[in-house]
C-alpha atoms as a PDB file:
ATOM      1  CA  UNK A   1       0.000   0.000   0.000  1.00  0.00           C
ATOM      2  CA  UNK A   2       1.450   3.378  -0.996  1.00  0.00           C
ATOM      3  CA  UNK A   3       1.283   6.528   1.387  1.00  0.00           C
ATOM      4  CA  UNK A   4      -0.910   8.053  -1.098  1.00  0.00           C
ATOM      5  CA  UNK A   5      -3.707   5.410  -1.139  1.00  0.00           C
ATOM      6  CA  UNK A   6      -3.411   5.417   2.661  1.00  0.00           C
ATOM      7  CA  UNK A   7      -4.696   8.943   3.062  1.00  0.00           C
ATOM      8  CA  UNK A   8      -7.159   8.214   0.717  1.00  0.00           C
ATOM      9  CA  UNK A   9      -8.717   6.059   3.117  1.00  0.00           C
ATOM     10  CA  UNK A  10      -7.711   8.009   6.118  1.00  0.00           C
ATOM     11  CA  UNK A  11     -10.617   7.846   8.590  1.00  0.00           C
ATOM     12  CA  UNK A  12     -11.218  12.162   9.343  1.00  0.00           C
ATOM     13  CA  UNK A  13     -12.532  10.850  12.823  1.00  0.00           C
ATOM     14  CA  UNK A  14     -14.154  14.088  14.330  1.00  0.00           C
ATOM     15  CA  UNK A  15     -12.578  16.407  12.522  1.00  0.00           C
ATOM     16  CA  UNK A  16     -15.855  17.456  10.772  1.00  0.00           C
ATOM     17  CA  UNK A  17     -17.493  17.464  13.505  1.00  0.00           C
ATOM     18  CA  UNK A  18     -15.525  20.060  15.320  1.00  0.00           C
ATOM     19  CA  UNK A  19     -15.046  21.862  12.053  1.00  0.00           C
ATOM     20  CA  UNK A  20     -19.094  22.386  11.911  1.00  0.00           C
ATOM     21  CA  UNK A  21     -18.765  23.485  16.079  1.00  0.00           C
ATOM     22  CA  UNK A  22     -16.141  25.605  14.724  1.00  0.00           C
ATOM     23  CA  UNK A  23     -18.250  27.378  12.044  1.00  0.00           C
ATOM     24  CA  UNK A  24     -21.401  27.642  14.486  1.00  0.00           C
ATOM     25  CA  UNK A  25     -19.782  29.205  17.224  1.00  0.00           C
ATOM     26  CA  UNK A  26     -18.196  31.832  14.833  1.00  0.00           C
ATOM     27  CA  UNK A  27     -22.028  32.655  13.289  1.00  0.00           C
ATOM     28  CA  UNK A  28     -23.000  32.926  16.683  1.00  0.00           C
ATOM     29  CA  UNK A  29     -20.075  35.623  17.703  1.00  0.00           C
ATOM     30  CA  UNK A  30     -20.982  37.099  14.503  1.00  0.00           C
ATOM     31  CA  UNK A  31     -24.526  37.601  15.399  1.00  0.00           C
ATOM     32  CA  UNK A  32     -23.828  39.092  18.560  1.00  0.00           C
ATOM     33  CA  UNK A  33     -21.264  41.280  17.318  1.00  0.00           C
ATOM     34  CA  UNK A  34     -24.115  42.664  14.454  1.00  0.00           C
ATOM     35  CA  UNK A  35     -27.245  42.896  17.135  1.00  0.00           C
ATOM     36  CA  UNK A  36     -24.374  44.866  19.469  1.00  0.00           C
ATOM     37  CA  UNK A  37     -23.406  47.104  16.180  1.00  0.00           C
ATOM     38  CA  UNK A  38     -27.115  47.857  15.172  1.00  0.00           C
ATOM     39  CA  UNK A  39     -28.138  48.907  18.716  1.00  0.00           C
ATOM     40  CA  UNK A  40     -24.941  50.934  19.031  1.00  0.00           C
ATOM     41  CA  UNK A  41     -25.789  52.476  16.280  1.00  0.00           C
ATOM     42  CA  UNK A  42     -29.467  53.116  16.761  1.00  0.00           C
ATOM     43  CA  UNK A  43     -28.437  54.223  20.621  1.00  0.00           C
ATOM     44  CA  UNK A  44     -29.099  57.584  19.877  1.00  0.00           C
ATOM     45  CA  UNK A  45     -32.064  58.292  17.689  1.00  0.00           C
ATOM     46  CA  UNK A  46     -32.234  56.776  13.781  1.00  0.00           C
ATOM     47  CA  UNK A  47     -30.021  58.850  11.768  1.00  0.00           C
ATOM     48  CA  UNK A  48     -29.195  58.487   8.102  1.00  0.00           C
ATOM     49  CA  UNK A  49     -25.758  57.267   9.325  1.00  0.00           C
ATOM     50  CA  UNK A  50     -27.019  55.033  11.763  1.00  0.00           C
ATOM     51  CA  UNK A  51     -29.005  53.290   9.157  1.00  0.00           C
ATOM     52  CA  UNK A  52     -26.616  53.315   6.860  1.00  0.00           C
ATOM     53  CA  UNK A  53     -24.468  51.214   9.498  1.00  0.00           C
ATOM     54  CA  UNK A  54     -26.970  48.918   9.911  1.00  0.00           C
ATOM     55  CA  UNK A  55     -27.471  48.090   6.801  1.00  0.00           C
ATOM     56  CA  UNK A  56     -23.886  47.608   6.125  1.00  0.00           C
ATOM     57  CA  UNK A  57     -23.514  45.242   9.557  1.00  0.00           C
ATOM     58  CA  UNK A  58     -26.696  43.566   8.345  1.00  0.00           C
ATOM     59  CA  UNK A  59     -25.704  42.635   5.156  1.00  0.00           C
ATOM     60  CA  UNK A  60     -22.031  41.565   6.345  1.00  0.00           C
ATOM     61  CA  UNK A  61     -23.312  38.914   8.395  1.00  0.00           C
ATOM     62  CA  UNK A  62     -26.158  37.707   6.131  1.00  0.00           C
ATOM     63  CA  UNK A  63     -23.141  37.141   3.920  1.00  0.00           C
ATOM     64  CA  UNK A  64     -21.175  35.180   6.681  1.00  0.00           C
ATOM     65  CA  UNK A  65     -24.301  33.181   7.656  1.00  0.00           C
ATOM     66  CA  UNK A  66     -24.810  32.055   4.482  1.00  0.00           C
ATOM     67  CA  UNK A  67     -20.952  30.991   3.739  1.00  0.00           C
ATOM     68  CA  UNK A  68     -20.970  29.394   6.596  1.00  0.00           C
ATOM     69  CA  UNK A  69     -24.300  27.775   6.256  1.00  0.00           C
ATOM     70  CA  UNK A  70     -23.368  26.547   3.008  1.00  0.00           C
ATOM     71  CA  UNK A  71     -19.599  25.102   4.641  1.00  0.00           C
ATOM     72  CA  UNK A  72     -21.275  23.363   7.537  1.00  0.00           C
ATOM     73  CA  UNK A  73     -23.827  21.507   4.910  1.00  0.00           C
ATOM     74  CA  UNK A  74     -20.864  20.575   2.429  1.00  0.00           C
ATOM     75  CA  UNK A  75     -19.427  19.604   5.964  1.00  0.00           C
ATOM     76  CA  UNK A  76     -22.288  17.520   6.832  1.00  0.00           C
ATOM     77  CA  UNK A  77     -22.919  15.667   3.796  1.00  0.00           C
ATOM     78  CA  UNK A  78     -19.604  14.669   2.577  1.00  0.00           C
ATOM     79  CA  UNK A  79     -17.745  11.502   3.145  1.00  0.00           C
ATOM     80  CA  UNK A  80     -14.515  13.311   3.006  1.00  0.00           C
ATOM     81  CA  UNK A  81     -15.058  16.673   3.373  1.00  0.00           C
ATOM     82  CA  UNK A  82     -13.390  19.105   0.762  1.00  0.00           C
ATOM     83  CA  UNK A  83     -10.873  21.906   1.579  1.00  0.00           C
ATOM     84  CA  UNK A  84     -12.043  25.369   1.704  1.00  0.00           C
ATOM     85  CA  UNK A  85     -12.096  26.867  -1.437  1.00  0.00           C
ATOM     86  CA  UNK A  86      -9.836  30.409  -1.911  1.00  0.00           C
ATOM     87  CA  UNK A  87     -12.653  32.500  -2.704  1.00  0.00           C
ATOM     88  CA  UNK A  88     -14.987  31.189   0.129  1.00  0.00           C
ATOM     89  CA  UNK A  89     -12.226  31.390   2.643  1.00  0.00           C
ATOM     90  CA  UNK A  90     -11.135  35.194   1.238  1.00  0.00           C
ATOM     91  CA  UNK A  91     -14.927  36.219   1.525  1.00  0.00           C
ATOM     92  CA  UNK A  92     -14.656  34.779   5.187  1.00  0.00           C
ATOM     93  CA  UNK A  93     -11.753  37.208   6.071  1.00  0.00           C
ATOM     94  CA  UNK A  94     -13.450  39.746   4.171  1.00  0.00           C
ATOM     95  CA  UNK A  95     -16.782  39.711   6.131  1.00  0.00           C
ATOM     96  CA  UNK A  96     -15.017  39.311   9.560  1.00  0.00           C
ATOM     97  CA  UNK A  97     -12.736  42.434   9.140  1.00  0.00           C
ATOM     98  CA  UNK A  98     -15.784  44.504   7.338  1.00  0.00           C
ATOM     99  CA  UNK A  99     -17.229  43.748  10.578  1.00  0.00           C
ATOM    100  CA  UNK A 100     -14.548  44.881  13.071  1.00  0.00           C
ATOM    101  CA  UNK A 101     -13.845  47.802  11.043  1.00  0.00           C
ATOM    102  CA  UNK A 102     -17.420  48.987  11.306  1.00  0.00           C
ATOM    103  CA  UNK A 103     -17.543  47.845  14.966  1.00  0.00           C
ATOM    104  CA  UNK A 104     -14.644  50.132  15.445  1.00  0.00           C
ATOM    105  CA  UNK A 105     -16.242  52.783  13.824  1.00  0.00           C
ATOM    106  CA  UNK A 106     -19.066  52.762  15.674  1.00  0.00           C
ATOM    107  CA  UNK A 107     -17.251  52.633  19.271  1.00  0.00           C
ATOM    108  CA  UNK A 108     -15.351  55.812  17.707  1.00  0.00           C
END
């Protein structure tokens, strides 16, 4: 048996599993971190900037819940699950410091 066909058959044991924890408990930090952002930014009366940081916050994690959604599925339903793909792991990173930068700016 060559060392390649061996990790072809490599058993991923609970590495899935903990990858799909993984995944959950950053949607859930990400929620909390965009209900904290909207009601800092509603805090002091609507303004057109304080919408306008919503909306932005808003759409930042609907775009993270749905990447991860759609990881924790592949996850799920694979044998052998897949890497992460470039793209979906740069949109990752993308959302998550979108989010800290407008967190930021709304502390400031």
């Amino acid at each position: 048996m060559s060392e390649r066909s061996g990790a072809a058959e490599r058993d991923p044991g609970l590495q899935p599993e903990r990858t799909r924890l993984a995944w959950r408990r950053t949607t859930l930090s990400s929620t909390v971190a965009a209900v904290l952002a909207v009601k800092t930014a509603l805090h002091g009366g609507t303004s057109a900037t304080g919408i306008l940081a919503c909306a932005l916050v808003c759409a930042l994690w609907l775009a993270f819940l749905l990447l991860a959604h759609r990881r924790i599925r592949a996850l799920a339903t694979a044998p052998a699950p897949t890497a992460l793909r470039p793209r979906q792991a740069a949109l990752a990173v993308l959302c998550a410091v979108a989010t800290a930068v407008c967190a930021a700016a709304l502390v400031v």
